[in-house]
Structure formats: structure tokens, C-alpha cells
C-alpha atoms as a PDB file:
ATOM      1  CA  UNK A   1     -46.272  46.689-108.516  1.00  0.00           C
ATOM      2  CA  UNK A   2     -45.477  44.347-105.702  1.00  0.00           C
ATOM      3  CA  UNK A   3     -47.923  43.268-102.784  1.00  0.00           C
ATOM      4  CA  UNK A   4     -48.507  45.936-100.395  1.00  0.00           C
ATOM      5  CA  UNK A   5     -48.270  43.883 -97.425  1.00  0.00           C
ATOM      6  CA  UNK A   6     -44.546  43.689 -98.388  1.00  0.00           C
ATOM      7  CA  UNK A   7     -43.394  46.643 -98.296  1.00  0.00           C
ATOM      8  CA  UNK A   8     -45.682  48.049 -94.945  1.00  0.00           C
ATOM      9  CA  UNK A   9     -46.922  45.358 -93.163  1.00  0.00           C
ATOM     10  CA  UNK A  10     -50.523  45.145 -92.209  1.00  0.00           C
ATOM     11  CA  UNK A  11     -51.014  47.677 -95.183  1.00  0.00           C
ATOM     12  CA  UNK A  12     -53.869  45.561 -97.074  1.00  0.00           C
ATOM     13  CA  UNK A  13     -55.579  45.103 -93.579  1.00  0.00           C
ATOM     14  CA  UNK A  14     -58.537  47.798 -94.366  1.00  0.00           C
ATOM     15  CA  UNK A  15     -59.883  48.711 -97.647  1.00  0.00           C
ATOM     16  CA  UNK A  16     -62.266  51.452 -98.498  1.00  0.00           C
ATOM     17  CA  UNK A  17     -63.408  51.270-102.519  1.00  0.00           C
ATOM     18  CA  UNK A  18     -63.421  55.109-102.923  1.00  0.00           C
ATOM     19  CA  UNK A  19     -59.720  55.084-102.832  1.00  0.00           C
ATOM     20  CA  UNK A  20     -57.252  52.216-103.827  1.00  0.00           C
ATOM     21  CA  UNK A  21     -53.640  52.965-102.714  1.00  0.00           C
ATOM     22  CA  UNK A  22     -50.840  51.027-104.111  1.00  0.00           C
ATOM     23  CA  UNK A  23     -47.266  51.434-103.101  1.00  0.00           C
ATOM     24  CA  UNK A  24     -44.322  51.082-104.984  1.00  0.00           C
ATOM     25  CA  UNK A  25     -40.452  51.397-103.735  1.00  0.00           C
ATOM     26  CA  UNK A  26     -37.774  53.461-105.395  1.00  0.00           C
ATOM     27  CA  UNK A  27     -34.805  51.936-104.938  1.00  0.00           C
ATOM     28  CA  UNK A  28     -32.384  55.073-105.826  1.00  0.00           C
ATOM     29  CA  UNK A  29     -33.505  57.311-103.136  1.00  0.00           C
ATOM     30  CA  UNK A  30     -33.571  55.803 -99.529  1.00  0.00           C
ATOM     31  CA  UNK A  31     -36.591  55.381 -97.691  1.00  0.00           C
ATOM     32  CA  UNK A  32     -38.613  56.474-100.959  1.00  0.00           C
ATOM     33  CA  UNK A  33     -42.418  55.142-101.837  1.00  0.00           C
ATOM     34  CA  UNK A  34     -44.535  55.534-104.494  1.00  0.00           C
ATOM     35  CA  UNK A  35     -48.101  56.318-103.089  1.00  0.00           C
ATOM     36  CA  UNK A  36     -50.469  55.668-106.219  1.00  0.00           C
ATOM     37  CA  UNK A  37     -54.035  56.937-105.453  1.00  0.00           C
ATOM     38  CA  UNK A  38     -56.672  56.190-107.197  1.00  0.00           C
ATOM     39  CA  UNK A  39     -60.671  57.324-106.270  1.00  0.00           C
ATOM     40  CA  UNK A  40     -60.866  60.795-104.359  1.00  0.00           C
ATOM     41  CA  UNK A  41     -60.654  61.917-100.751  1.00  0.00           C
ATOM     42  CA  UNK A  42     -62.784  63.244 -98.982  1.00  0.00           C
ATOM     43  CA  UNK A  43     -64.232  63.959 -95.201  1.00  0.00           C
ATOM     44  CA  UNK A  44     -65.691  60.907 -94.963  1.00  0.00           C
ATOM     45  CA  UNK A  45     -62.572  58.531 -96.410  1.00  0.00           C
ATOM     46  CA  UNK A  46     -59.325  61.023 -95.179  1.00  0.00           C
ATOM     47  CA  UNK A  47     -59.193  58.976 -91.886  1.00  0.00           C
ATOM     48  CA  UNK A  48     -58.781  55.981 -93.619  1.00  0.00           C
ATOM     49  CA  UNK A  49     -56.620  57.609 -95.953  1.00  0.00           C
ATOM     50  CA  UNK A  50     -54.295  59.086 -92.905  1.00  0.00           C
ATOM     51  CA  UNK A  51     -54.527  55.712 -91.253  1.00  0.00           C
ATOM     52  CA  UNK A  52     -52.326  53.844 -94.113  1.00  0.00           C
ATOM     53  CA  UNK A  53     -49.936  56.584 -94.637  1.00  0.00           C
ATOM     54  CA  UNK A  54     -49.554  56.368 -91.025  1.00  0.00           C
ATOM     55  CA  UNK A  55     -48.526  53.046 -91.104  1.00  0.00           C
ATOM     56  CA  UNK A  56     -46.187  54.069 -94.209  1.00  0.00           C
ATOM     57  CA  UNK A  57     -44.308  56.405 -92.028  1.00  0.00           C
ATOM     58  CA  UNK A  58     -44.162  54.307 -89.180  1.00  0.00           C
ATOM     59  CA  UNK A  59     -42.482  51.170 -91.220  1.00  0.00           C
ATOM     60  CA  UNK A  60     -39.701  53.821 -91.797  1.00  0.00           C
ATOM     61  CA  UNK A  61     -40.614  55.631 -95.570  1.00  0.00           C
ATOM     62  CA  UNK A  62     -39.745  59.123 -94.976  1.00  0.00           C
ATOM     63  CA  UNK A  63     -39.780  60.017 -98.784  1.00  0.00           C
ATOM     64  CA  UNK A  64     -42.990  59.207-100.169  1.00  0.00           C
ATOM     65  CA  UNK A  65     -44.414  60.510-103.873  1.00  0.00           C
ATOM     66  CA  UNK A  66     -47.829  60.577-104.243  1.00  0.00           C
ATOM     67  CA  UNK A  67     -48.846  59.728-107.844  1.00  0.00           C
ATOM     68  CA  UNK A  68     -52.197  61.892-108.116  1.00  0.00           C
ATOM     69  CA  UNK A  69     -52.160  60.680-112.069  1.00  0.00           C
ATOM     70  CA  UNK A  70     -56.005  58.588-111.435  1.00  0.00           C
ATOM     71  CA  UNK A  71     -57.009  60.968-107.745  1.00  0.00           C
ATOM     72  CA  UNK A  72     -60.210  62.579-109.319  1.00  0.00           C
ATOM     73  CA  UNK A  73     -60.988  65.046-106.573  1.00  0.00           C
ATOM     74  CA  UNK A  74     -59.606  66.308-103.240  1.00  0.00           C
ATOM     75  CA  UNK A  75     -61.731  67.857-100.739  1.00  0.00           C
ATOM     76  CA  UNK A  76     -60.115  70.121 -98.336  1.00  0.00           C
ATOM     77  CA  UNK A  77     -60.278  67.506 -95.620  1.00  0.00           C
ATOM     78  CA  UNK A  78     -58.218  65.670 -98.077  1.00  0.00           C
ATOM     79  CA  UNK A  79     -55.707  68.318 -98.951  1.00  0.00           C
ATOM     80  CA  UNK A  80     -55.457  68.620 -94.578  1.00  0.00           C
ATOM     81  CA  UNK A  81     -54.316  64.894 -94.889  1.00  0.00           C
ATOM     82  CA  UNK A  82     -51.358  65.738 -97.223  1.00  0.00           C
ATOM     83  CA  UNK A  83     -50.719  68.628 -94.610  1.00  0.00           C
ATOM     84  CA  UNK A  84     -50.570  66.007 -91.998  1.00  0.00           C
ATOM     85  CA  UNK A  85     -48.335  63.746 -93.766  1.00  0.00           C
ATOM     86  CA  UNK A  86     -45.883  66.678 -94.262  1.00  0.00           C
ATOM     87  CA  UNK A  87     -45.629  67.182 -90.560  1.00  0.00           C
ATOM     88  CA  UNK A  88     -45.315  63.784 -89.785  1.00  0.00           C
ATOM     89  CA  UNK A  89     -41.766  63.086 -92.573  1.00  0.00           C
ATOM     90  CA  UNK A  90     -40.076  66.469 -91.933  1.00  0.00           C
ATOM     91  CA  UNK A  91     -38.635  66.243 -88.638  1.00  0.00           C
ATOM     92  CA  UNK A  92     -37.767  62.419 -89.820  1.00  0.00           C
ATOM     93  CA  UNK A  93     -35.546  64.742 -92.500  1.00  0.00           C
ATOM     94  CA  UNK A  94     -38.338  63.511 -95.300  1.00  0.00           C
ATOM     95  CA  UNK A  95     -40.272  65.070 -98.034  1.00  0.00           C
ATOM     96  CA  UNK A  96     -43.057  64.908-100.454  1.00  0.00           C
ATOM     97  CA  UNK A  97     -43.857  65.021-103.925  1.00  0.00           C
ATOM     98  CA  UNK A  98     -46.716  65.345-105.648  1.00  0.00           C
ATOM     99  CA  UNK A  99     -46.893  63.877-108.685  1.00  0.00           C
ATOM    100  CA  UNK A 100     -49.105  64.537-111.661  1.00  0.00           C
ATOM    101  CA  UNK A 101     -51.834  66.301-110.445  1.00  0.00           C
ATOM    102  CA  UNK A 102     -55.084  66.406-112.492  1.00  0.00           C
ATOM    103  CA  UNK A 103     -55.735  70.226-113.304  1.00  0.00           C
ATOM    104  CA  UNK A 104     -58.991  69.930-111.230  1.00  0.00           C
ATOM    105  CA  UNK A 105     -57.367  68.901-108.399  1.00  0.00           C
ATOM    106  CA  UNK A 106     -54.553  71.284-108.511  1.00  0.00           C
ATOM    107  CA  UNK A 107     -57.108  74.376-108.841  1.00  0.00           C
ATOM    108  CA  UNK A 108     -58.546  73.033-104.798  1.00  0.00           C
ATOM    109  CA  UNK A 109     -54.917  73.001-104.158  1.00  0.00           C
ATOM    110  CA  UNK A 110     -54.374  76.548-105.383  1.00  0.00           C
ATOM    111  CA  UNK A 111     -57.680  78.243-104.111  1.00  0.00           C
ATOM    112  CA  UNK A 112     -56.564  77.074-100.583  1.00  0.00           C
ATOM    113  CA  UNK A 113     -53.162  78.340-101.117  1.00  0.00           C
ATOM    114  CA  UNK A 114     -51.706  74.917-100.086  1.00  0.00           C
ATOM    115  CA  UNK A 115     -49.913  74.836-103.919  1.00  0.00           C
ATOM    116  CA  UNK A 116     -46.817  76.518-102.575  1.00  0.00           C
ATOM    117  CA  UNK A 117     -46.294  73.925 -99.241  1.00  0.00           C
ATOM    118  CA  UNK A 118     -45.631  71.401-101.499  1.00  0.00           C
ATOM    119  CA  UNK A 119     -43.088  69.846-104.022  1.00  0.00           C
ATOM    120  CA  UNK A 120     -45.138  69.407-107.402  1.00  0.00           C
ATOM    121  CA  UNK A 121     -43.491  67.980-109.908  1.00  0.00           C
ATOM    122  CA  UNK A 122     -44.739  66.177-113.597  1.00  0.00           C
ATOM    123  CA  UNK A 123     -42.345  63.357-114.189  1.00  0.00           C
ATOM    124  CA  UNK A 124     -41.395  60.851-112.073  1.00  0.00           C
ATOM    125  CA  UNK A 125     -37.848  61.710-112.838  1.00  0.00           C
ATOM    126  CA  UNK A 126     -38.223  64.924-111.948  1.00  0.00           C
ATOM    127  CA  UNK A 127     -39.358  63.522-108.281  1.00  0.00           C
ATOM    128  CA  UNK A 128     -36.756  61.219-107.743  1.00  0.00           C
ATOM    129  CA  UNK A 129     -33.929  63.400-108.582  1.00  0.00           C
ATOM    130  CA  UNK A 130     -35.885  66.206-106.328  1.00  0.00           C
ATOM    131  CA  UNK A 131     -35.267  63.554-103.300  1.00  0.00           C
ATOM    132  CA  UNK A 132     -31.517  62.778-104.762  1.00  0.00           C
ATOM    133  CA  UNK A 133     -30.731  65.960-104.891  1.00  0.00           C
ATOM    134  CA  UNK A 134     -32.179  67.200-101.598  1.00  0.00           C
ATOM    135  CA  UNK A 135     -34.450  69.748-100.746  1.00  0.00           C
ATOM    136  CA  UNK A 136     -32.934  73.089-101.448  1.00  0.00           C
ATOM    137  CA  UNK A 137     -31.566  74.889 -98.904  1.00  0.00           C
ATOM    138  CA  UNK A 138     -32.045  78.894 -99.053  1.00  0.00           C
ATOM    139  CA  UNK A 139     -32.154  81.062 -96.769  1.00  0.00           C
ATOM    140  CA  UNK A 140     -35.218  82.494 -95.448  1.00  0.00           C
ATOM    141  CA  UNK A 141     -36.777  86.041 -95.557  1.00  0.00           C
ATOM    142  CA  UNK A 142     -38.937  85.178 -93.358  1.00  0.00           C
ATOM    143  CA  UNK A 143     -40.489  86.717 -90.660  1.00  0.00           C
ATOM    144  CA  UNK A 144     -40.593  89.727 -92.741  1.00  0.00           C
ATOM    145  CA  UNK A 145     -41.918  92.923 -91.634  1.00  0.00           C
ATOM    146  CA  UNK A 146     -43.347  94.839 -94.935  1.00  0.00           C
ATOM    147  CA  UNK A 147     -45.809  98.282 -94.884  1.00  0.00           C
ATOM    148  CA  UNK A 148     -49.164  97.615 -96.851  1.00  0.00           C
ATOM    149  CA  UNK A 149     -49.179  98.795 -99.799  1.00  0.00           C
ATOM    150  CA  UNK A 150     -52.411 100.276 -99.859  1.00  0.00           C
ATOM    151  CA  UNK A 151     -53.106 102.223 -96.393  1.00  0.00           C
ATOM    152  CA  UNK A 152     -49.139 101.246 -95.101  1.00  0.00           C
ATOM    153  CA  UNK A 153     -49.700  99.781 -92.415  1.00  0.00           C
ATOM    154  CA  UNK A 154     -46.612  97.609 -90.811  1.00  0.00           C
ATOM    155  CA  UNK A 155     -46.959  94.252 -90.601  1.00  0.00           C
ATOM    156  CA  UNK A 156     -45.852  91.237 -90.132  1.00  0.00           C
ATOM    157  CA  UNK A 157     -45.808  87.420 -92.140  1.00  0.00           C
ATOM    158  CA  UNK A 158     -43.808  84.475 -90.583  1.00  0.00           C
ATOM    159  CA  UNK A 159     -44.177  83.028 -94.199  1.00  0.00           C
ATOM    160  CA  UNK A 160     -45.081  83.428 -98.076  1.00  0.00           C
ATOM    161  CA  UNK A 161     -49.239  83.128 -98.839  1.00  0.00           C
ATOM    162  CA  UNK A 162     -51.913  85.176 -98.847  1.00  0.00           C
ATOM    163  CA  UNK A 163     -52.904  87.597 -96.215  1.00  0.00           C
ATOM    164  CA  UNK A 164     -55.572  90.292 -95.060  1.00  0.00           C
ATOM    165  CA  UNK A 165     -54.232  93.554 -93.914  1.00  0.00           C
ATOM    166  CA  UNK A 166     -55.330  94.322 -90.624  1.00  0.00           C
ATOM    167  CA  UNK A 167     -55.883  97.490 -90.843  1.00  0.00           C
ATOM    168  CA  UNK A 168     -57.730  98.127 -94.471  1.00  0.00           C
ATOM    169  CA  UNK A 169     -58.678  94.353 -94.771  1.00  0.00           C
ATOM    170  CA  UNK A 170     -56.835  94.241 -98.915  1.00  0.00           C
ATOM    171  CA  UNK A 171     -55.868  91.108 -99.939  1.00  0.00           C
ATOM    172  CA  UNK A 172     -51.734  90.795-100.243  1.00  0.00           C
ATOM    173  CA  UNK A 173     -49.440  88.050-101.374  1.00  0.00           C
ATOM    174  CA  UNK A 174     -45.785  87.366-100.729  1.00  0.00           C
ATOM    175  CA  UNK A 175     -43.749  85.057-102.574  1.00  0.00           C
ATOM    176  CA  UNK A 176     -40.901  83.088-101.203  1.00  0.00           C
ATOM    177  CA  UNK A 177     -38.550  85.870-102.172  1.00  0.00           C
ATOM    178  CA  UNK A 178     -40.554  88.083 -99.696  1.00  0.00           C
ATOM    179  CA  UNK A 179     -42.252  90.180-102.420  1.00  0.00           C
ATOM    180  CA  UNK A 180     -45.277  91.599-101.334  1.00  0.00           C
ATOM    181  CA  UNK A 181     -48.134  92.034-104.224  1.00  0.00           C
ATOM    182  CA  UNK A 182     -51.781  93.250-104.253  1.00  0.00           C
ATOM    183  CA  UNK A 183     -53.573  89.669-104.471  1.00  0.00           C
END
């Protein structure tokens, strides 16, 4: 892995020993990092954390993997941080992967229902050609108007997740394809 300070300058400026980041660049997909974490994130390191992905960003990366493969734990401050960095590359036409998530890890990711808001992917190929390829483009359901299926009342989701009927407070999910389950 080559010097930090190379690739973002002023990267290696701050340090915080609860999380070492290392960056790496792919050369076969433009403006493309490798983000390698390894420690946790929490409330008390996510500004720090936000801080040098900010500076990421702002030296031009607008692709950026984050190799999860030695992140031990994620709190939900953290998981806000990856939220963060998602809003900051998509209007720059960017994206992220994340990239071998430990199963503990994932689980915070799933009970939060963040899972589906972001590319996950296992192999490092699999990431790269994800950013080669582009994100796909489908058309969206969404807003979709649905009855509930348990006391059917109308309603209304501007996206897939999980919601609480208004009206008999059940627990529903709707996939990307606008399905709505019991959940």
C-alpha cells in the first residue's frame, strides 16, 4: 500500500489508534479508493472518521470501497458516517462498496435496516467491476401507494424498508420491487 499522504494530501495529519485507515487506488475504475479500516467506529471516533473521508472526497475520489475485512464493530453513529459519505459521492455521480463485512457487523447493519442503502459485495472483483459496470439503472416503483395488509389501510412509502402502519401500528416491509410483506 502506498503512503497515504500521496494519494489525499494532509491525510496522515491526525491519527486516532481505535481506527487505522489506509487507502489504496484502483487504477481500472476512475476516481476509485480502497478505504481499509481497521479498529471500530464508534460515537466517540466517527468525527474523526468523517473528517478523513472528507478529505478523500474533497481530493476528487468519488468511488471509494471500504474494505470492512479487520472493522470489528460499528456503532450506529458509525453506520450514520457511511450514510454521510453516501450523500456526499452521489451527486458527484459516485458510489460505495462495502467490502467484506464481518458477520457481526453486518447484523448492526441489518437491524437498522441500512443493509439495503448500500452496495455489499465479497470480492474485490466483484467491487470493481460493480463501479465498471455502473450502478444499475431500473426504474423505480417508488412512491408507491399499497393498502395494509392487515387492517387496509392506504398508505404511502417513498422507498423500500421497514415501516409501521399508521393506523394498526404492524410492522411491513417492501422490497425494491415494491412488494409489501408482514415484517
Amino acid at each position: 500500500m502506498s503512503n497515504n499522504n500521496n494519494l489525499v494530501p494532509g491525510f496522515n495529519d491526525e491519527k486516532d489508534d481505535s481506527l487505522k485507515i489506509n487507502l489504496e487506488k484502483i487504477s481500472e475504475v476512475e476516481n476509485c479508493l480502497t478505504i481499509y479500516l481497521n479498529g471500530y467506529i464508534d460515537t466517540y471516533n466517527s468525527s474523526f472518521f468523517q473528517k478523513r473521508i472528507s478529505k478523500v472526497v474533497e481530493a476528487g475520489y468519488k468511488n471509494l470501497i471500504f474494505n470492512c475485512a479487520s472493522l470489528n464493530y460499528v456503532s450506529s453513529t458509525g453506520i450514520g458516517s457511511f450514510t454521510a459519505f453516501l450523500k456526499m459521492v452521489k451527486p458527484k455521480g459516485g458510489d460505495i462498496v462495502l467490502l467484506e463485512i464481518q458477520p457481526k457487523v453486518y447484523e448492526v447493519f441489518q437491524l437498522l435496516g441500512f443493509s439495503q442503502f448500500f452496495n455489499i459485495k465479497d470480492s474485490m472483483s466483484d467491487a470493481v467491476n460493480f463501479f465498471k459496470q455502473g450502478a444499475p439503472v431500473t426504474e423505480s416503483v417508488f412512491p408507491k401507494v399499497f393498502s395494509c395488509p392487515v387492517c387496509s389501510k392506504r398508505l404511502k412509502a417513498s422507498r423500500s424498508g421497514r415501516f409501521r402502519c399508521s393506523e394498526c401500528k404492524s410492522i411491513l416491509a417492501i422490497d425494491q420491487q415494491g412488494q409489501v410483506f408482514l415484517g
